[in-house]
Protein backbone atom coordinates (compact mmCIF):
# COMPACT_ATOMS: atom_id res chain seq x y z
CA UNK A 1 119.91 102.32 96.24
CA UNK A 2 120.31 103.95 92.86
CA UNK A 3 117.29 106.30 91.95
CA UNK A 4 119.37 108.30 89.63
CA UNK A 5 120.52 105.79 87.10
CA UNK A 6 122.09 108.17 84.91
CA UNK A 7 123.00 112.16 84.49
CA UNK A 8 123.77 114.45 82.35
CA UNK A 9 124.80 117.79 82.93
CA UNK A 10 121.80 118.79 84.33
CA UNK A 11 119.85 116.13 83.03
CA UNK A 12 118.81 113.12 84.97
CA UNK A 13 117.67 109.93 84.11
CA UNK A 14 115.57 108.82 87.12
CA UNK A 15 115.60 105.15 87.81
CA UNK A 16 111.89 104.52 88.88
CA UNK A 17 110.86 106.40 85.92
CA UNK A 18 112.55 103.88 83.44
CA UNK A 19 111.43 100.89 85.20
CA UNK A 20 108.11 102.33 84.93
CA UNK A 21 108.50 102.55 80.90
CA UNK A 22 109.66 99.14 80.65
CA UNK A 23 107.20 97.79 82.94
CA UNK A 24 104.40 99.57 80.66
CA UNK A 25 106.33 98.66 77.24
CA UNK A 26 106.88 94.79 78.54
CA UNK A 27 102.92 95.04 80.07
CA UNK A 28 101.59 96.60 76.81
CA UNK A 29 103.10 93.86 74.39
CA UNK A 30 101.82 90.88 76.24
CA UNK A 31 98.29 92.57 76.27
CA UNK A 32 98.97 92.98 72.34
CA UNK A 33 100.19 89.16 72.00
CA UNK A 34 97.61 87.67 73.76
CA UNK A 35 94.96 89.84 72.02
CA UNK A 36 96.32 88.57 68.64
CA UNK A 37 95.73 85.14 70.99
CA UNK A 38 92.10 85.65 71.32
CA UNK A 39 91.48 87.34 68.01
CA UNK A 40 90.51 90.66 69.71
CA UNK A 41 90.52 93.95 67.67
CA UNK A 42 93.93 95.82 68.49
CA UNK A 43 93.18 98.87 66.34
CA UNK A 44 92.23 100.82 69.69
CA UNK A 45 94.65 99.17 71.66
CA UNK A 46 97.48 101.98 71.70
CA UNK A 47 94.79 104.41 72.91
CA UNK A 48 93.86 102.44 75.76
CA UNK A 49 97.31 101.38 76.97
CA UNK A 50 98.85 105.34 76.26
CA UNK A 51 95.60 106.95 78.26
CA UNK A 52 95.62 104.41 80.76
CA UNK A 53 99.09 104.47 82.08
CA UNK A 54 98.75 108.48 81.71
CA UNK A 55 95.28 108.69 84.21
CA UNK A 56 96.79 105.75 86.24
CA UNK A 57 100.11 108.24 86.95
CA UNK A 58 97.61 110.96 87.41
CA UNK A 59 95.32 108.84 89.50
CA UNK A 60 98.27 107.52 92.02
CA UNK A 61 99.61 111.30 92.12
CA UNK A 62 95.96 113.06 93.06
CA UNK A 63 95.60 109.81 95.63
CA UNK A 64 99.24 110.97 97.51
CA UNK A 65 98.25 114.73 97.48
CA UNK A 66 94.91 113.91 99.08
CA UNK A 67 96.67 112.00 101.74
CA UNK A 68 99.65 113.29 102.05
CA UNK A 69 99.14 117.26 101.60
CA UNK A 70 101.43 118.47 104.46
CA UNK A 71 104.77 117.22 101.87
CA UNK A 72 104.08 119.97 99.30
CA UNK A 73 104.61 123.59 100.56
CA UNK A 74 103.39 124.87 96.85
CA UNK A 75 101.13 124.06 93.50
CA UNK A 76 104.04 123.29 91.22
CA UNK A 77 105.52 120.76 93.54
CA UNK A 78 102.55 118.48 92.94
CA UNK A 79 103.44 118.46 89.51
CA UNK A 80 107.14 117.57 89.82
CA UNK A 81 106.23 113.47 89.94
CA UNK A 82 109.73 112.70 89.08
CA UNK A 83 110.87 113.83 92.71
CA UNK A 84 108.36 110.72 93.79
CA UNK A 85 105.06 110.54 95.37
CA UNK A 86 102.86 107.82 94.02
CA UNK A 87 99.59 105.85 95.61
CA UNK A 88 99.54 102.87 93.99
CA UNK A 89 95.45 102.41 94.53
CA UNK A 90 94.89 105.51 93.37
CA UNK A 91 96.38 104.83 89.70
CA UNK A 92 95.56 101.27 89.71
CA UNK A 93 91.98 102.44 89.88
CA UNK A 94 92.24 105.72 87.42
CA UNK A 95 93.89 103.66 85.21
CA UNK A 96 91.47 100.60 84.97
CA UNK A 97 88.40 103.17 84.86
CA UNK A 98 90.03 104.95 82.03
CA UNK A 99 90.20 101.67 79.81
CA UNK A 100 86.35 100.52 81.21
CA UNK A 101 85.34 104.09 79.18
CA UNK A 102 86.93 103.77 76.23
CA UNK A 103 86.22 100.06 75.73
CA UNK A 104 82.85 100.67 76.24
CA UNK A 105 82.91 103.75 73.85
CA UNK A 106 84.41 101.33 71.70
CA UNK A 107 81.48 99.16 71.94
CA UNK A 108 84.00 96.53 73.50
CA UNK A 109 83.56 93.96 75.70
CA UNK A 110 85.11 95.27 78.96
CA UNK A 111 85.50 92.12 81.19
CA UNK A 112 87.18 90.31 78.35
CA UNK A 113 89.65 92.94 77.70
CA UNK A 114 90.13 93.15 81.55
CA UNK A 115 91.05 89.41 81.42
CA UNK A 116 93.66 89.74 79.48
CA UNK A 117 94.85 93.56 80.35
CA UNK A 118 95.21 91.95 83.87
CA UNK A 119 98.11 90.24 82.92
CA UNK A 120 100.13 92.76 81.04
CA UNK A 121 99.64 95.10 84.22
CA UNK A 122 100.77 92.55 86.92
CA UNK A 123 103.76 91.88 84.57
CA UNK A 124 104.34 95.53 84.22
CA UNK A 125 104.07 96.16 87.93
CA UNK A 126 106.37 94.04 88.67
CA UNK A 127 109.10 95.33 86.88
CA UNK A 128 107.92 98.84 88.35
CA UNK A 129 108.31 97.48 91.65
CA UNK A 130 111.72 96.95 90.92
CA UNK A 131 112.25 100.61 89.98
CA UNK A 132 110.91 101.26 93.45
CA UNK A 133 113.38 99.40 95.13
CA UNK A 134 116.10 100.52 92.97
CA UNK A 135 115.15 104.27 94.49
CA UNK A 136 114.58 103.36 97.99
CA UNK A 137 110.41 104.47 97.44
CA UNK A 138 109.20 101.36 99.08
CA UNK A 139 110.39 100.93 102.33
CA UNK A 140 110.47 97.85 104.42
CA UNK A 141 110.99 97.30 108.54
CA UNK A 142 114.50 96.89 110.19
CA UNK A 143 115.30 93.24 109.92
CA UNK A 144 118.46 90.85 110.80
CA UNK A 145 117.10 88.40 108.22
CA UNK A 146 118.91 87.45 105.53
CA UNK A 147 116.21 88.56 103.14
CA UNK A 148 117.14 91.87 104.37
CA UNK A 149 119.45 94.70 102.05
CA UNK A 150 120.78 97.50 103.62
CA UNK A 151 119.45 96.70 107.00
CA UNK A 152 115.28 96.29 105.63
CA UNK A 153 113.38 93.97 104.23
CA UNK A 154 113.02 94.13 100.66
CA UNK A 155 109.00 94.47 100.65
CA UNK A 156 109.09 96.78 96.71
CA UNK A 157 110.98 93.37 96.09
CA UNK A 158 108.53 91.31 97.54
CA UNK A 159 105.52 92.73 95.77
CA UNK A 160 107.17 92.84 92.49
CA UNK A 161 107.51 89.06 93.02
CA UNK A 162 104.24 88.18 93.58
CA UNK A 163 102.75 90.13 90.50
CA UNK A 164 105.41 87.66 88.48
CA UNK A 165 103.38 84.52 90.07
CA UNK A 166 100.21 85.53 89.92
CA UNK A 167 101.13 86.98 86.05
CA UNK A 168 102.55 83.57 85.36
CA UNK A 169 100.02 81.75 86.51
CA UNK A 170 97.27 84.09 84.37
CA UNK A 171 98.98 83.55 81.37
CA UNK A 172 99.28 79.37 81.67
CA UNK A 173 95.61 79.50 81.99
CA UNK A 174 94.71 81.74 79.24
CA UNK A 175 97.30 79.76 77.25
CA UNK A 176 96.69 76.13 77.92
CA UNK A 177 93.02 76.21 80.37
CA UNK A 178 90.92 76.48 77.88
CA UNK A 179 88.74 73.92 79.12
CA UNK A 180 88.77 75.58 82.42
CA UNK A 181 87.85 78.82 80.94
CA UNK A 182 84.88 78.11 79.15
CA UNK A 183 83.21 77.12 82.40
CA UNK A 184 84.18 80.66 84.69
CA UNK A 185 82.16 83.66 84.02
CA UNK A 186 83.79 86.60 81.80
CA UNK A 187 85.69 88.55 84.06
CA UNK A 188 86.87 85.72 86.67
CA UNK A 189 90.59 86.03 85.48
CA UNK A 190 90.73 89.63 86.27
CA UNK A 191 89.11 89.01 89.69
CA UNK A 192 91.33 86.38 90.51
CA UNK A 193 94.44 88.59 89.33
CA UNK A 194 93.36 91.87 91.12
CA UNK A 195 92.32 90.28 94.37
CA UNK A 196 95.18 88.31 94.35
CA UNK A 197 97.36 90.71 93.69
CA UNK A 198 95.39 92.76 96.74
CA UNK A 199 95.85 89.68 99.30
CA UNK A 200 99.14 89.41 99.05
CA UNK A 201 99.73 93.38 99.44
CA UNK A 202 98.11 92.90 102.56
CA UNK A 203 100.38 90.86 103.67
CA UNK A 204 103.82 92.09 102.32
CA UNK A 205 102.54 95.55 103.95
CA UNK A 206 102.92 93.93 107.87
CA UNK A 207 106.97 94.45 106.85
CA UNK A 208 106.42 97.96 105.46
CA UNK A 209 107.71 100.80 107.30
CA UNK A 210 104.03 102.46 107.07
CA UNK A 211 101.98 104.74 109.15
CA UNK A 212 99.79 102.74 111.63
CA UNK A 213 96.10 103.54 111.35
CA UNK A 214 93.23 102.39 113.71
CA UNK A 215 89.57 101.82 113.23
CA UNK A 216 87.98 101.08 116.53
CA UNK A 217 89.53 97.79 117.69
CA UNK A 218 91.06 97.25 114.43
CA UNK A 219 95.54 98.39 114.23
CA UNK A 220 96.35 98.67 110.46
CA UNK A 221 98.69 99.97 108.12
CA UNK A 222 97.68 102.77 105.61
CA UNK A 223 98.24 100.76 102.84
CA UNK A 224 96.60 97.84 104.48
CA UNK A 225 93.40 99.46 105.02
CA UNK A 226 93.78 100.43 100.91
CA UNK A 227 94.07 97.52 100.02
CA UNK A 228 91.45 95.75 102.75
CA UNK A 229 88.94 98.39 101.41
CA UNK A 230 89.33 97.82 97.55
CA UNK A 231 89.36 94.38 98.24
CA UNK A 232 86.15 94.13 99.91
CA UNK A 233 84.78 96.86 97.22
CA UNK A 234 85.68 94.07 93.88
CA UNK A 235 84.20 90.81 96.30
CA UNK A 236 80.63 92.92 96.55
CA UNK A 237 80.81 94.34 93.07
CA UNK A 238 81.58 90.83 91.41
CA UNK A 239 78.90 89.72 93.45
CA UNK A 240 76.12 91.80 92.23
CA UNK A 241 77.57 91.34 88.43
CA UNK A 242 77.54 87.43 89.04
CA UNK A 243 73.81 88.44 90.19
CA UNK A 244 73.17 90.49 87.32
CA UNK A 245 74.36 87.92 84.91
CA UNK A 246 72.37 84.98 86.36
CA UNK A 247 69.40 87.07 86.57
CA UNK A 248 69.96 88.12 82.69
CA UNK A 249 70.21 84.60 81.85
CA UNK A 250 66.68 83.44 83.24
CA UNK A 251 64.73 86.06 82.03
């Protein structure tokens, strides 16, 4: 693992960190490109992509403090996100409410912003992933397979593949489904991208080295029941929408 990828004196260039730059520079000019696509306004654009990826680092930090208090033995420690630390949940959903309020200050359509914004995150997640794995962040089980580095499974690895497919995938259909498109409500792409994206975290987290949490009957992972929770949170809130919508169109 190599979470310092460069220093200086005393300065260090932190690996994660940089992966997380690129991941947001890559993520931030496919959103750009495809908006140019659709013929979407990109004068805000900067805003929402600078404030976004700021709240979503402050969401994911708040979310490990909450949950993981015992680590920090004084306030300036919580600051010091460079030493690591990060729920993803937590900034996935800071950062996603953040550019909800200013598109809607904007007087923006949110859900077909979100359709394309979903796949400039899953592209940038990936390659963030990647800076987890580079710092040894991410952990996966002890494993003889030869999947394995180091002795573990490669589950930051994993996960950073699967936001490439399902990131892929978005982009072919906004690119050449336009057929397919104009008959799925506004929003369904960044359903389909975000609860895919939560399915198969769900899965890659049965070979993460986790905590094991119970419910009743129920044996989980921590970040299983994250992501079994948000999951089940978008299915009922894209129900009522899809609800809402009908309902608006029969009046």
């Amino acid at each position: 693992m190599h979470p310092i990828l460069l220093s200086w004196g005393g300065v260090k260039l932190y690996t994660h960190g940089l992966m997380i730059v690129l991941g947001a520079l890559a993520g931030g000019a496919l959103i750009f490109s495809l908006a140019m696509m659709k013929g979407f306004s990109r004068k805000f654009l900067f805003d929402i992509l600078v404030f976004s990826l700021l709240m979503g680092i402050v969401g994911a930090r708040l979310a490990y403090v909450i949950f993981y208090p015992y680590q920090f033995s004084s306030w300036p420690e919580i600051l010091m996100v460079w030493h690591g630390g990060l729920v993803s949940f937590g900034g996935i959903f800071l950062g996603f409410l953040t550019a909800a309020l200013i598109l809607r200050k904007k007087g923006e359509n949110i859900f077909q912003w979100f359709d394309i914004g979903i796949v400039g995150f899953l592209l940038g997640w990936a390659i963030g992933r990647i800076g987890c794995f580079l710092a040894g962040d991410v952990l996966g089980v002890f494993s003889n397979s030869s999947l394995a580095v180091g002795g573990r499974l490669p589950v930051a690895l994993f996960e950073s593949g699967w936001c490439l497919v399902l990131a892929i995938a978005l982009f072919l259909l906004l690119w050449k489904g336009q057929r397919l498109l104009r008959r799925l409500f506004t929003g369904s792409l960044f359903a389909v991208g975000l609860m895919g994206y939560l399915i198969g975290r769900f899965v890659i987290d049965f070979w993460r080295e986790d905590s094991i949490m119970h419910l009743g009957l129920i044996k989980l992972k921590a970040g299983q029941w994250s992501s079994g929770f948000c999951l089940m949170g978008m299915i009922i809130f894209f129900f009522f929408y899809l609800r809402s919508r009908k309902g608006a169109q029969n009046v």
